[in-house]
PDB file of N, CA and C in Angstrom:
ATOM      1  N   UNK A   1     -27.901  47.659 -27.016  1.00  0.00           N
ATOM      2  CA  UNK A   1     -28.325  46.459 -26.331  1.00  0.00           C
ATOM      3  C   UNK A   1     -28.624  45.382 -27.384  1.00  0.00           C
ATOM      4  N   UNK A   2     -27.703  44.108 -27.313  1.00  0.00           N
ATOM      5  CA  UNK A   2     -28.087  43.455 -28.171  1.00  0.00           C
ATOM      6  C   UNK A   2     -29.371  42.078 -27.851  1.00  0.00           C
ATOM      7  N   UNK A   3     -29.610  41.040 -28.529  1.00  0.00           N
ATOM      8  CA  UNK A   3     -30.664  40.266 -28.308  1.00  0.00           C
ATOM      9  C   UNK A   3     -30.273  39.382 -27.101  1.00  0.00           C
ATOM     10  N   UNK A   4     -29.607  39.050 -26.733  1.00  0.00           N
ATOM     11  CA  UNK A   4     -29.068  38.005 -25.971  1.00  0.00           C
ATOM     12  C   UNK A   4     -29.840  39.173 -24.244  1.00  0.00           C
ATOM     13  N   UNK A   5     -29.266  40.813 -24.665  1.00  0.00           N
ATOM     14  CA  UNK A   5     -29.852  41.316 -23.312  1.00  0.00           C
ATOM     15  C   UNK A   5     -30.739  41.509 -23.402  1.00  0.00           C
ATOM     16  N   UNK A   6     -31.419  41.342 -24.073  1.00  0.00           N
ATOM     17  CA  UNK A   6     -33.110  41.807 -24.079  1.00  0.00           C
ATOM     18  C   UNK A   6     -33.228  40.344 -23.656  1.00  0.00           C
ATOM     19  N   UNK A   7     -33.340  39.785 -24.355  1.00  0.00           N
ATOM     20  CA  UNK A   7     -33.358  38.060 -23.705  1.00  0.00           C
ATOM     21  C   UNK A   7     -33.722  38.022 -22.001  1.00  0.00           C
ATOM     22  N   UNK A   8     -32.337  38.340 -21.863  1.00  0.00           N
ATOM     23  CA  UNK A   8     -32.097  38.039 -20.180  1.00  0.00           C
ATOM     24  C   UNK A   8     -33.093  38.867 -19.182  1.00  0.00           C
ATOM     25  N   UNK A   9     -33.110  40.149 -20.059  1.00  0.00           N
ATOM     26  CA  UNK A   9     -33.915  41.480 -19.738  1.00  0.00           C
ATOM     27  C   UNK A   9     -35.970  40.846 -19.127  1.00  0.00           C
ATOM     28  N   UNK A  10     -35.700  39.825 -20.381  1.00  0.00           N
ATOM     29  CA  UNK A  10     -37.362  39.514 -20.090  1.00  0.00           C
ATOM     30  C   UNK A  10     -37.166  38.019 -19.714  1.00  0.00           C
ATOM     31  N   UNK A  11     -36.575  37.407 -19.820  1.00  0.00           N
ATOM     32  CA  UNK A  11     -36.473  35.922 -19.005  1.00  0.00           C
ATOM     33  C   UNK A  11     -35.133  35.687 -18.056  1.00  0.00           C
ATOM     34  N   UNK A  12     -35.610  36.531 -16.653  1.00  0.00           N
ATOM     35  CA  UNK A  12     -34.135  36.518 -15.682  1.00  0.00           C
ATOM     36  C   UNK A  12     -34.068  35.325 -14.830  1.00  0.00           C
ATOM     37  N   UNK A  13     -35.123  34.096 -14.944  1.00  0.00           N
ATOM     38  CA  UNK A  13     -34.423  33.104 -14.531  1.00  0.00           C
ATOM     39  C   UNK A  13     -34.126  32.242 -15.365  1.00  0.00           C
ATOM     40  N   UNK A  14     -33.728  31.800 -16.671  1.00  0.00           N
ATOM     41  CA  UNK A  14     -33.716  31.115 -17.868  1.00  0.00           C
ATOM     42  C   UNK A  14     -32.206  31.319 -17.634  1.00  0.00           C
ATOM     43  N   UNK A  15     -31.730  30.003 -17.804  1.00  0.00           N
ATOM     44  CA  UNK A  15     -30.392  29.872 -18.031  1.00  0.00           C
ATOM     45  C   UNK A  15     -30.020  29.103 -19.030  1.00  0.00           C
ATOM     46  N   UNK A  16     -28.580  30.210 -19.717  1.00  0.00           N
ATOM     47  CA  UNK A  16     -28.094  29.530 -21.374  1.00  0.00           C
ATOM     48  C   UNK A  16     -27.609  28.113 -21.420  1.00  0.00           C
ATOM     49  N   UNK A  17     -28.324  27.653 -22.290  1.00  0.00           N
ATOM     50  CA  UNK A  17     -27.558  26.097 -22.391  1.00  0.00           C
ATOM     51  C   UNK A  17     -26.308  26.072 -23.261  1.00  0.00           C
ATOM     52  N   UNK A  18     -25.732  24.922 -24.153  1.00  0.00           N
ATOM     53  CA  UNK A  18     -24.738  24.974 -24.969  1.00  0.00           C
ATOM     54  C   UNK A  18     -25.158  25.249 -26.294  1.00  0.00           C
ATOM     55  N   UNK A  19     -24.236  26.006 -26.889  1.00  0.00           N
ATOM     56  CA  UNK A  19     -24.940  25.826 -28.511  1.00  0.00           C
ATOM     57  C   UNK A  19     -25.667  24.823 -29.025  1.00  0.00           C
ATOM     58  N   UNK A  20     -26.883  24.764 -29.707  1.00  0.00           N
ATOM     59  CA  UNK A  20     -27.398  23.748 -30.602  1.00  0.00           C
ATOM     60  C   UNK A  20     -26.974  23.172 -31.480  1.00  0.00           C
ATOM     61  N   UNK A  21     -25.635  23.828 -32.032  1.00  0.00           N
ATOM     62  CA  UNK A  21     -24.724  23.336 -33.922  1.00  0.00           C
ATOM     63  C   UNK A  21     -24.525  22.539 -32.991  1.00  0.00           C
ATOM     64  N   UNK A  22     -23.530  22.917 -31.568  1.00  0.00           N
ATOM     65  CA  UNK A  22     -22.303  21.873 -31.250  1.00  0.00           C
ATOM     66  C   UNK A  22     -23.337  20.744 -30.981  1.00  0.00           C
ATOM     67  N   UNK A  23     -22.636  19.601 -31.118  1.00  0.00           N
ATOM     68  CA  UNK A  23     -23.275  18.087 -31.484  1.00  0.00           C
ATOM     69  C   UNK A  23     -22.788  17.218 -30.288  1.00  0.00           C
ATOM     70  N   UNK A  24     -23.344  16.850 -28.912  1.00  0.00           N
ATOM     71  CA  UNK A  24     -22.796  16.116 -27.948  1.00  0.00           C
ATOM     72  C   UNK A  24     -22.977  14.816 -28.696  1.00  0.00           C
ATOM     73  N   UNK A  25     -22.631  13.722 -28.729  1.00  0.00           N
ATOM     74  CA  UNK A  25     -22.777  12.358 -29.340  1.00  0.00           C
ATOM     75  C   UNK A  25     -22.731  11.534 -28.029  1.00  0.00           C
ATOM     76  N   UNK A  26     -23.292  10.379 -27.759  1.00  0.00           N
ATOM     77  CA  UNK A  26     -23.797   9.567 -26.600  1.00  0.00           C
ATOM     78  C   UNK A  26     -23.082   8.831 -27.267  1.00  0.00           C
ATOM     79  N   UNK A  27     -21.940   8.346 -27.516  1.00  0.00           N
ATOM     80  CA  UNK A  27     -21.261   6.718 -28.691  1.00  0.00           C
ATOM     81  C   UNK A  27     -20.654   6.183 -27.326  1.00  0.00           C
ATOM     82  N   UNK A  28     -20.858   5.115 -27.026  1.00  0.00           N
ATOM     83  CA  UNK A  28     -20.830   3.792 -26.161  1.00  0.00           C
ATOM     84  C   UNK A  28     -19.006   3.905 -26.511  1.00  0.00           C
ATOM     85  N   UNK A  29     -18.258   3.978 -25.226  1.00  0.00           N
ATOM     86  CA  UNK A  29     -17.068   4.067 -25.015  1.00  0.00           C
ATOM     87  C   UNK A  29     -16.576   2.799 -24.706  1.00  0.00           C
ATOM     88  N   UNK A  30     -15.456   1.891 -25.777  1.00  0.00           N
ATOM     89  CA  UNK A  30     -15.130   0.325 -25.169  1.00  0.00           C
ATOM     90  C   UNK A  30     -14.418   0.122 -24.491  1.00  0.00           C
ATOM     91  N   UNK A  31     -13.812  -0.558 -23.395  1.00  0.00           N
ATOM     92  CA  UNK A  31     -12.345  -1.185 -22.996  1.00  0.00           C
ATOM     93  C   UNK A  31     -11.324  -1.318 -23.703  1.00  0.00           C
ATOM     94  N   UNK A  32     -11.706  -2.257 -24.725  1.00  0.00           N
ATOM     95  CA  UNK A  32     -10.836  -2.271 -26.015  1.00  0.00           C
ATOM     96  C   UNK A  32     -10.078  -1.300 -26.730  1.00  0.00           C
ATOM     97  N   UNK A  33      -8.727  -1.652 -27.575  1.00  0.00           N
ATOM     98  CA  UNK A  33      -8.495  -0.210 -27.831  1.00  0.00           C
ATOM     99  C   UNK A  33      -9.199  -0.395 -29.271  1.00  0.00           C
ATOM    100  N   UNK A  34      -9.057   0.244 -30.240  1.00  0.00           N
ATOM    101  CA  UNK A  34      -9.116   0.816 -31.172  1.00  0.00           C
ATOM    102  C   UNK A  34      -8.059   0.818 -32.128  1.00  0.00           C
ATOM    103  N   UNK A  35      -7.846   0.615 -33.426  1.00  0.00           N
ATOM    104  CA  UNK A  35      -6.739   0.236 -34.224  1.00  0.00           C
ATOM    105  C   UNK A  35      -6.987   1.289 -35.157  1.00  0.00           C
ATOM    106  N   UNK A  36      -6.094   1.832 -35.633  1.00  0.00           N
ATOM    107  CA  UNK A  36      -5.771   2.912 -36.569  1.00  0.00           C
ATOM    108  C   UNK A  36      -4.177   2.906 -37.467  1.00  0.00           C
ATOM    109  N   UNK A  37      -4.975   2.402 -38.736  1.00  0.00           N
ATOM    110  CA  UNK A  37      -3.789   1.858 -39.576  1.00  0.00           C
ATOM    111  C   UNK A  37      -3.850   2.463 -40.792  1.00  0.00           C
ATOM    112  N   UNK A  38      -2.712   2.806 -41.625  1.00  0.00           N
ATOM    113  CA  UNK A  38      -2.494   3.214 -42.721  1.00  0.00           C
ATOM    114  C   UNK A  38      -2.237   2.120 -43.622  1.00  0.00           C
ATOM    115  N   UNK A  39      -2.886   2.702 -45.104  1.00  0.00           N
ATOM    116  CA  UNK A  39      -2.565   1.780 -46.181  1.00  0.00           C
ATOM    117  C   UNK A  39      -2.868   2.201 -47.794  1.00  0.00           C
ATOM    118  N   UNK A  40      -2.426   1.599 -48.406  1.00  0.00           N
ATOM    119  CA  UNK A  40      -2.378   2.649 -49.982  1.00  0.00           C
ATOM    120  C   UNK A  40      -3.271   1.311 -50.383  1.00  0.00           C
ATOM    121  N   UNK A  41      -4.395   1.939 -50.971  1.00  0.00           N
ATOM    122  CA  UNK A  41      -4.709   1.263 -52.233  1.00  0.00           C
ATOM    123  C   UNK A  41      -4.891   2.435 -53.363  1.00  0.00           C
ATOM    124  N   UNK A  42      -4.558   1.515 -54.583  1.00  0.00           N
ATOM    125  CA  UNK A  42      -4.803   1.742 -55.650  1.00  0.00           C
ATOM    126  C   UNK A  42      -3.457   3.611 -55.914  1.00  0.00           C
ATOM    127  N   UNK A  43      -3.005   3.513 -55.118  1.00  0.00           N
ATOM    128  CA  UNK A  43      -1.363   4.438 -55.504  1.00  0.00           C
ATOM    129  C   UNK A  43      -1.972   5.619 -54.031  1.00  0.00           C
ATOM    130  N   UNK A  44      -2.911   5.467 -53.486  1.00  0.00           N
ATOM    131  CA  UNK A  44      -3.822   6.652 -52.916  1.00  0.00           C
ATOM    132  C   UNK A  44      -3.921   6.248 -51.207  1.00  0.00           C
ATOM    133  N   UNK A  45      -3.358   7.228 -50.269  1.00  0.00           N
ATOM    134  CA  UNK A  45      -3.296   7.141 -49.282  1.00  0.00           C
ATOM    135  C   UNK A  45      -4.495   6.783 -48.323  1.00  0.00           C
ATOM    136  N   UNK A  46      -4.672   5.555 -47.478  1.00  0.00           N
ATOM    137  CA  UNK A  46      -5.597   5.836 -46.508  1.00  0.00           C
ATOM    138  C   UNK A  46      -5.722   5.119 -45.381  1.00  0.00           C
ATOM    139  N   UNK A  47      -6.494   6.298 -44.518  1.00  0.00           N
ATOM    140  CA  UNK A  47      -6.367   5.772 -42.839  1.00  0.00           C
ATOM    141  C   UNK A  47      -7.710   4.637 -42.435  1.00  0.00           C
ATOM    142  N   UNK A  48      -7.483   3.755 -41.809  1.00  0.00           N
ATOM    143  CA  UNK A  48      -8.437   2.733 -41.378  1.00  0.00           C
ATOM    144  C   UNK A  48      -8.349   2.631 -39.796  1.00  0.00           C
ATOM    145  N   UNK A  49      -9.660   2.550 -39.473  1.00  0.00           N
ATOM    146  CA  UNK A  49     -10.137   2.687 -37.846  1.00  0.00           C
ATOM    147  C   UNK A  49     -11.140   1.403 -37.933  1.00  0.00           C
ATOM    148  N   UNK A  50     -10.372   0.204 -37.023  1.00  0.00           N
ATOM    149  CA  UNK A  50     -11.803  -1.196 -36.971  1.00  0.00           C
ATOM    150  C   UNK A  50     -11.558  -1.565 -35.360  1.00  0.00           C
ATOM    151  N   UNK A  51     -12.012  -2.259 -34.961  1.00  0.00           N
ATOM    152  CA  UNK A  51     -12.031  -2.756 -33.800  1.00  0.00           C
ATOM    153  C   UNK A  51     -13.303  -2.551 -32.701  1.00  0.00           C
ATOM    154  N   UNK A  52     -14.473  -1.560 -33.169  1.00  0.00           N
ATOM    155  CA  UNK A  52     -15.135  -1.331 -32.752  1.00  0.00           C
ATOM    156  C   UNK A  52     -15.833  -1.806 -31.966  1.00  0.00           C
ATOM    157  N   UNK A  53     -16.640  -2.491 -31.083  1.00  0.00           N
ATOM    158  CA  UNK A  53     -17.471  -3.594 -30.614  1.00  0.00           C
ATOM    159  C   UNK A  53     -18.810  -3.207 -30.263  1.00  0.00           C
ATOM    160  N   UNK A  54     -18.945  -1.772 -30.070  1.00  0.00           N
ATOM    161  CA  UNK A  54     -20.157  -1.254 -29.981  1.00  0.00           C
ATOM    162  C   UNK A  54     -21.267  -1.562 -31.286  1.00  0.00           C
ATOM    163  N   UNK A  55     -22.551  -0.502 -30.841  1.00  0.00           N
ATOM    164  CA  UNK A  55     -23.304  -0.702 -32.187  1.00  0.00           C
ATOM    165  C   UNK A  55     -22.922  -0.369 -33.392  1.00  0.00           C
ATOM    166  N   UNK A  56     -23.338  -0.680 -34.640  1.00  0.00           N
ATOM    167  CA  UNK A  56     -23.011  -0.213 -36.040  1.00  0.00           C
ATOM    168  C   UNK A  56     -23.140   1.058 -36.162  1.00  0.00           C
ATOM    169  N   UNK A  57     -24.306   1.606 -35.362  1.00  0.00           N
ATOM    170  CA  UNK A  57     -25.146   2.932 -35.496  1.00  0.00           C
ATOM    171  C   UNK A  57     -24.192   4.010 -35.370  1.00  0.00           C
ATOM    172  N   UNK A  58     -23.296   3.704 -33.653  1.00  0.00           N
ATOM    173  CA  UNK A  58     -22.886   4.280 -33.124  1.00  0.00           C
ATOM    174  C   UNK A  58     -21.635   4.533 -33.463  1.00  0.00           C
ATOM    175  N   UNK A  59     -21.133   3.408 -34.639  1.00  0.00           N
ATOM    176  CA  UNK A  59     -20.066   3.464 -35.504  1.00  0.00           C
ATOM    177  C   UNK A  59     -19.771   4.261 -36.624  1.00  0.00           C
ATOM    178  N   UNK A  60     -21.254   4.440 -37.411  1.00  0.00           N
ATOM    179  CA  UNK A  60     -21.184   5.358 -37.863  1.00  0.00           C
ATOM    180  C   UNK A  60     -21.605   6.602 -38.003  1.00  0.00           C
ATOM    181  N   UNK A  61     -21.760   6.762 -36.663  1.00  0.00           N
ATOM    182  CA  UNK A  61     -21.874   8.303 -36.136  1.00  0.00           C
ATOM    183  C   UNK A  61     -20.758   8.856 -36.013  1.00  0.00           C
ATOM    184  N   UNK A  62     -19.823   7.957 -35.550  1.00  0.00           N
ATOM    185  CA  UNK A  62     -18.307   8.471 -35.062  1.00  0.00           C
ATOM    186  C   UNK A  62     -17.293   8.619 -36.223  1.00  0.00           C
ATOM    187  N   UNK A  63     -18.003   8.103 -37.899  1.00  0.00           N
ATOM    188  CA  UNK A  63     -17.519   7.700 -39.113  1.00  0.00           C
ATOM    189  C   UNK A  63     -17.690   9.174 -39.023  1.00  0.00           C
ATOM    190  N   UNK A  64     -19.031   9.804 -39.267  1.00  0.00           N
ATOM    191  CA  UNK A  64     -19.208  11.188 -39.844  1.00  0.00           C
ATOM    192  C   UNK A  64     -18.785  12.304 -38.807  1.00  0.00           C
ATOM    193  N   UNK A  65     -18.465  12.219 -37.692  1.00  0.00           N
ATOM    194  CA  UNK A  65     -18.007  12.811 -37.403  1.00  0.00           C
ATOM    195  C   UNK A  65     -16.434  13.306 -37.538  1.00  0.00           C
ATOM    196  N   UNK A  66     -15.729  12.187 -37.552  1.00  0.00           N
ATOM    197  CA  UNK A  66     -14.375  12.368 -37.954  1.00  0.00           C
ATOM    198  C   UNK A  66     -14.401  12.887 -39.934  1.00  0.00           C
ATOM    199  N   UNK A  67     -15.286  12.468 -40.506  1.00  0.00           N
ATOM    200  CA  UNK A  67     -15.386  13.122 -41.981  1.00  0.00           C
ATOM    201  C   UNK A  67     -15.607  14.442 -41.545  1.00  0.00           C
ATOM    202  N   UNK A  68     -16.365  15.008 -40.726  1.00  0.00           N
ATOM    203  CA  UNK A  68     -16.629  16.377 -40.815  1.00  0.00           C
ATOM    204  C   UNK A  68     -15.298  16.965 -40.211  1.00  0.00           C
ATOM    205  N   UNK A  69     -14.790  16.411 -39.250  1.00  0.00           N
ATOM    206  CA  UNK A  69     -13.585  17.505 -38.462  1.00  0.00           C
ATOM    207  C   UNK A  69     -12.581  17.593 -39.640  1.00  0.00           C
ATOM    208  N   UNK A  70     -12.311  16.432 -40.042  1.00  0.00           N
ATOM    209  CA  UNK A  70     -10.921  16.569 -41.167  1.00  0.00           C
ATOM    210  C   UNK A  70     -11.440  17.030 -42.745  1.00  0.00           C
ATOM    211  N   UNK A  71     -12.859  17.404 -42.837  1.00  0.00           N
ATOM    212  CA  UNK A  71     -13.304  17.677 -43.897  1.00  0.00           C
ATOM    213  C   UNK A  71     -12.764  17.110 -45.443  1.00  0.00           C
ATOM    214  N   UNK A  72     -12.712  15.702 -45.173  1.00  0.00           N
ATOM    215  CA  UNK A  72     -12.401  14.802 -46.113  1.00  0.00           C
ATOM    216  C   UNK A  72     -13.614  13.717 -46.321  1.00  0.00           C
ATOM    217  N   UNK A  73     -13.392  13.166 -47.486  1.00  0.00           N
ATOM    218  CA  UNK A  73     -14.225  12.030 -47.559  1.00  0.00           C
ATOM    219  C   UNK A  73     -14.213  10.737 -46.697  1.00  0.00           C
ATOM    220  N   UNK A  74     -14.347   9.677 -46.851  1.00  0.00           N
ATOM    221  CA  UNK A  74     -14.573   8.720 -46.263  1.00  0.00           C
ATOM    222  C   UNK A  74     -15.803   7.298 -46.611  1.00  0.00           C
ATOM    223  N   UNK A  75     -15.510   6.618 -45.870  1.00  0.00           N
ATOM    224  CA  UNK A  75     -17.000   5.477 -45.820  1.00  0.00           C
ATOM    225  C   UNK A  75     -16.987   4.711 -45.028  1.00  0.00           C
ATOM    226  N   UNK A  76     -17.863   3.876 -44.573  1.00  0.00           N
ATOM    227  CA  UNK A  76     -18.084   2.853 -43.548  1.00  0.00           C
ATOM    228  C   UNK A  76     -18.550   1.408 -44.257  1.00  0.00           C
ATOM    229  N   UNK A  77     -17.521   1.165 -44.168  1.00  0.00           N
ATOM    230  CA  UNK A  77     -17.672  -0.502 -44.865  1.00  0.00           C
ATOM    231  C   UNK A  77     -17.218  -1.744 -44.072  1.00  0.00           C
ATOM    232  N   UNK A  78     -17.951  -2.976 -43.716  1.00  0.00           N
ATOM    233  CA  UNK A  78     -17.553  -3.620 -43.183  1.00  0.00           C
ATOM    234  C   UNK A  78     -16.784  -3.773 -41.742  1.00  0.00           C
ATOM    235  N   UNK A  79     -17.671  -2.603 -40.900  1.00  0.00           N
ATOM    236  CA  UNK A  79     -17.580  -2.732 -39.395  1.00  0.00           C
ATOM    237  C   UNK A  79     -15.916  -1.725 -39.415  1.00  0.00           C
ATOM    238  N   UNK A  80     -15.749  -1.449 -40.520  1.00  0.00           N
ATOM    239  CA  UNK A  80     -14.307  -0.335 -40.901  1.00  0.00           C
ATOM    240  C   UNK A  80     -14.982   0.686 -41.148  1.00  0.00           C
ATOM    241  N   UNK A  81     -14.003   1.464 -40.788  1.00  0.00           N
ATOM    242  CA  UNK A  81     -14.179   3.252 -41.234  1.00  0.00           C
ATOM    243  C   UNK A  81     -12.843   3.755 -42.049  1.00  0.00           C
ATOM    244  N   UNK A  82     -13.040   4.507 -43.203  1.00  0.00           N
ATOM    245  CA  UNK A  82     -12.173   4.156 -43.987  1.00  0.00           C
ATOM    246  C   UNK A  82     -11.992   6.049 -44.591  1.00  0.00           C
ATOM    247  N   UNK A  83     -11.059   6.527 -44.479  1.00  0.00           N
ATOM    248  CA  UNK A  83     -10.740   7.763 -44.507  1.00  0.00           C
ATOM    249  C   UNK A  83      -9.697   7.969 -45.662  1.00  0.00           C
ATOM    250  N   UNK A  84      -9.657   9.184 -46.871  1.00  0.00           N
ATOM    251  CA  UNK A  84      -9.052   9.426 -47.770  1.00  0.00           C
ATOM    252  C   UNK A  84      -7.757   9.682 -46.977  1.00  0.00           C
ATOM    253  N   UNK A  85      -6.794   9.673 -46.850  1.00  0.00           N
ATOM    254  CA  UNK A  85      -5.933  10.450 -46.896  1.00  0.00           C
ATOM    255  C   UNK A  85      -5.092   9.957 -45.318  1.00  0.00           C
ATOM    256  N   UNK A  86      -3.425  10.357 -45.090  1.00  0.00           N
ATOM    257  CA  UNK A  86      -2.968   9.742 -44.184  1.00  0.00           C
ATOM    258  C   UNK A  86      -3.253  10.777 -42.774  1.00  0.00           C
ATOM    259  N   UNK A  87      -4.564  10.541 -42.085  1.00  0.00           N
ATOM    260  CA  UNK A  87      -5.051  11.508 -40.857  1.00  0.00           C
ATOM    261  C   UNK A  87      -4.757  10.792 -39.652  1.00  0.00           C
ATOM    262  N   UNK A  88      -3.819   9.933 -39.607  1.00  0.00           N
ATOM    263  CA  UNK A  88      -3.613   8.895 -38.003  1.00  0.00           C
ATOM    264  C   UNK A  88      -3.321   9.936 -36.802  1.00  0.00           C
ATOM    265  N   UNK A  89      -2.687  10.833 -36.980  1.00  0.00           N
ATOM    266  CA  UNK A  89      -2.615  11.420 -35.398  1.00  0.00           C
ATOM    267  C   UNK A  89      -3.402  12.340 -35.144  1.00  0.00           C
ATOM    268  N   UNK A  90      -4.213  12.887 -36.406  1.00  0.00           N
ATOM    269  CA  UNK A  90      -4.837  14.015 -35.941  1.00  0.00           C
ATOM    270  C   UNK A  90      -6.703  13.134 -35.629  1.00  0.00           C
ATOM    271  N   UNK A  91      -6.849  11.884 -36.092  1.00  0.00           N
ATOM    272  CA  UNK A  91      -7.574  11.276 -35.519  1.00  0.00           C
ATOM    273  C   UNK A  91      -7.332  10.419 -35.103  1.00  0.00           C
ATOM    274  N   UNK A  92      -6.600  10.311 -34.078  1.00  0.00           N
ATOM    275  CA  UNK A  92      -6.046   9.339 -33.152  1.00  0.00           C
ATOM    276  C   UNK A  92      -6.019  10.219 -31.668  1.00  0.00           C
ATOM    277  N   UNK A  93      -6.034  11.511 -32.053  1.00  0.00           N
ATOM    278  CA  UNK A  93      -6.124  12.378 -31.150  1.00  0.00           C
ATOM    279  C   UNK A  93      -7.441  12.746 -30.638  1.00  0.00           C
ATOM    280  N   UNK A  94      -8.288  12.994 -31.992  1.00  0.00           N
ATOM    281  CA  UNK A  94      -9.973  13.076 -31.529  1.00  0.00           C
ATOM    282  C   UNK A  94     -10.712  11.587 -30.279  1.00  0.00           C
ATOM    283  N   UNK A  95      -9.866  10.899 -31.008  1.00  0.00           N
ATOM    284  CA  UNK A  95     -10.263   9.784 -30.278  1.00  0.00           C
ATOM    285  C   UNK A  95      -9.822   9.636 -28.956  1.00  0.00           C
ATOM    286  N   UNK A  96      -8.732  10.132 -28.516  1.00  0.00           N
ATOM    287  CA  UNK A  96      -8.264  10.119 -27.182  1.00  0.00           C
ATOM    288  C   UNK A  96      -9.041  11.172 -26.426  1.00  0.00           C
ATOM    289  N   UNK A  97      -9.402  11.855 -27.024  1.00  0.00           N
ATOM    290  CA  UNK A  97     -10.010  13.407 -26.240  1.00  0.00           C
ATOM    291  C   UNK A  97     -11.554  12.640 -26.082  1.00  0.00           C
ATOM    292  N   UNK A  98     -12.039  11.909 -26.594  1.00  0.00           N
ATOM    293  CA  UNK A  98     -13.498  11.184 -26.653  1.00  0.00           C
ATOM    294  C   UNK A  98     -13.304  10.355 -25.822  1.00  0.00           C
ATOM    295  N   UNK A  99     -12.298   9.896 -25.483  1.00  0.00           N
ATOM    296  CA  UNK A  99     -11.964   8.747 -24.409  1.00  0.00           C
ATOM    297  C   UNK A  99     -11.732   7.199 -24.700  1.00  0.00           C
ATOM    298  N   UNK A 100     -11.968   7.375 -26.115  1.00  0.00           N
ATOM    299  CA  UNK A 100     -11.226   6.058 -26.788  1.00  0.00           C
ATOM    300  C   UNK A 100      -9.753   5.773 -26.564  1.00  0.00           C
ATOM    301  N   UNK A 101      -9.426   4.500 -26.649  1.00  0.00           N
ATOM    302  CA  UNK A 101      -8.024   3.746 -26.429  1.00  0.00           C
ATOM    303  C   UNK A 101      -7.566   3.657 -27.827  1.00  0.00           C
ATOM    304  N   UNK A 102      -6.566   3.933 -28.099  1.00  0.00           N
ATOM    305  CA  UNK A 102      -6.508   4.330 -29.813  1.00  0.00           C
ATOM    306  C   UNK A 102      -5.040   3.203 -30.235  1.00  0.00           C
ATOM    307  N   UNK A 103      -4.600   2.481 -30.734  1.00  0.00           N
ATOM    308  CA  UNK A 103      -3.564   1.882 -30.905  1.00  0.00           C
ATOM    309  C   UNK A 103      -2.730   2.085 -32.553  1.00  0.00           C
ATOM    310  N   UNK A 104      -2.031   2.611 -32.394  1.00  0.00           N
ATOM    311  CA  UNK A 104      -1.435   3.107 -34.281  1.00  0.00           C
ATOM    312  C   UNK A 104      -0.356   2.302 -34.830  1.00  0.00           C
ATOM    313  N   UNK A 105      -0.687   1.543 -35.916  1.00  0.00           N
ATOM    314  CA  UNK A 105      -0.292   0.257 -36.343  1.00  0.00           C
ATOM    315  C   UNK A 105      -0.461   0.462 -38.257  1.00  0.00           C
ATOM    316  N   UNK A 106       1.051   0.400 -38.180  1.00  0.00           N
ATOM    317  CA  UNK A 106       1.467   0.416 -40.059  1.00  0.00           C
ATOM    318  C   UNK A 106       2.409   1.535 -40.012  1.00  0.00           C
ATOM    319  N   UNK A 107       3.452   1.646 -40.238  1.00  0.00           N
ATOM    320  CA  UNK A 107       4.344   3.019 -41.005  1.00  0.00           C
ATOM    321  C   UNK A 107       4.621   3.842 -39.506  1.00  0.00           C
TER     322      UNK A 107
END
């Protein structure tokens, strides 16, 4: 018998919620779409996400979250979110599943 039945064993009306890691995020969903563009500086690939209109806050919540899924670097500069490396569909996709309008523009 593991802990989860002892659990249930002594609290039988308590019902499981969702994991605590997993991270629901409340980020203010726009009308607008969303722009997601590629571009090299300095010989070095990278993806750019601006168009935002929501809060800054909420901007860069959605910065670190996409750093954590693609486990790359990144930064938030100037109302931009700015990602190492060429990640347009595989976050262009997070963004559609979040319910963002995503528009892919460059290359």
């Amino acid at each position: 018998m593991d802990l989860r039945d002892q659990l249930k064993n002594l609290f039988p009306e308590h019902k499981e919620t969702a994991d605590p890691e997993i991270e629901t995020s409340n980020i203010w969903l726009q009308e607008d779409t969303l722009i997601c563009k590629y571009e090299k500086r300095k010989g070095k690939p990278i993806t750019i996400i601006e168009g935002y209109t929501g809060a800054t806050s909420d901007f860069k919540i959605l910065a670190k979250e996409i750093k954590k899924m693609l486990s790359v670097g990144g930064s938030f500069k100037q109302d931009k979110i700015i990602i190492q490396g060429d990640y347009r569909d595989k976050i262009m996709d997070m963004l559609k599943e979040k319910g963002f309008k995503v528009k892919r523009v460059g290359g």
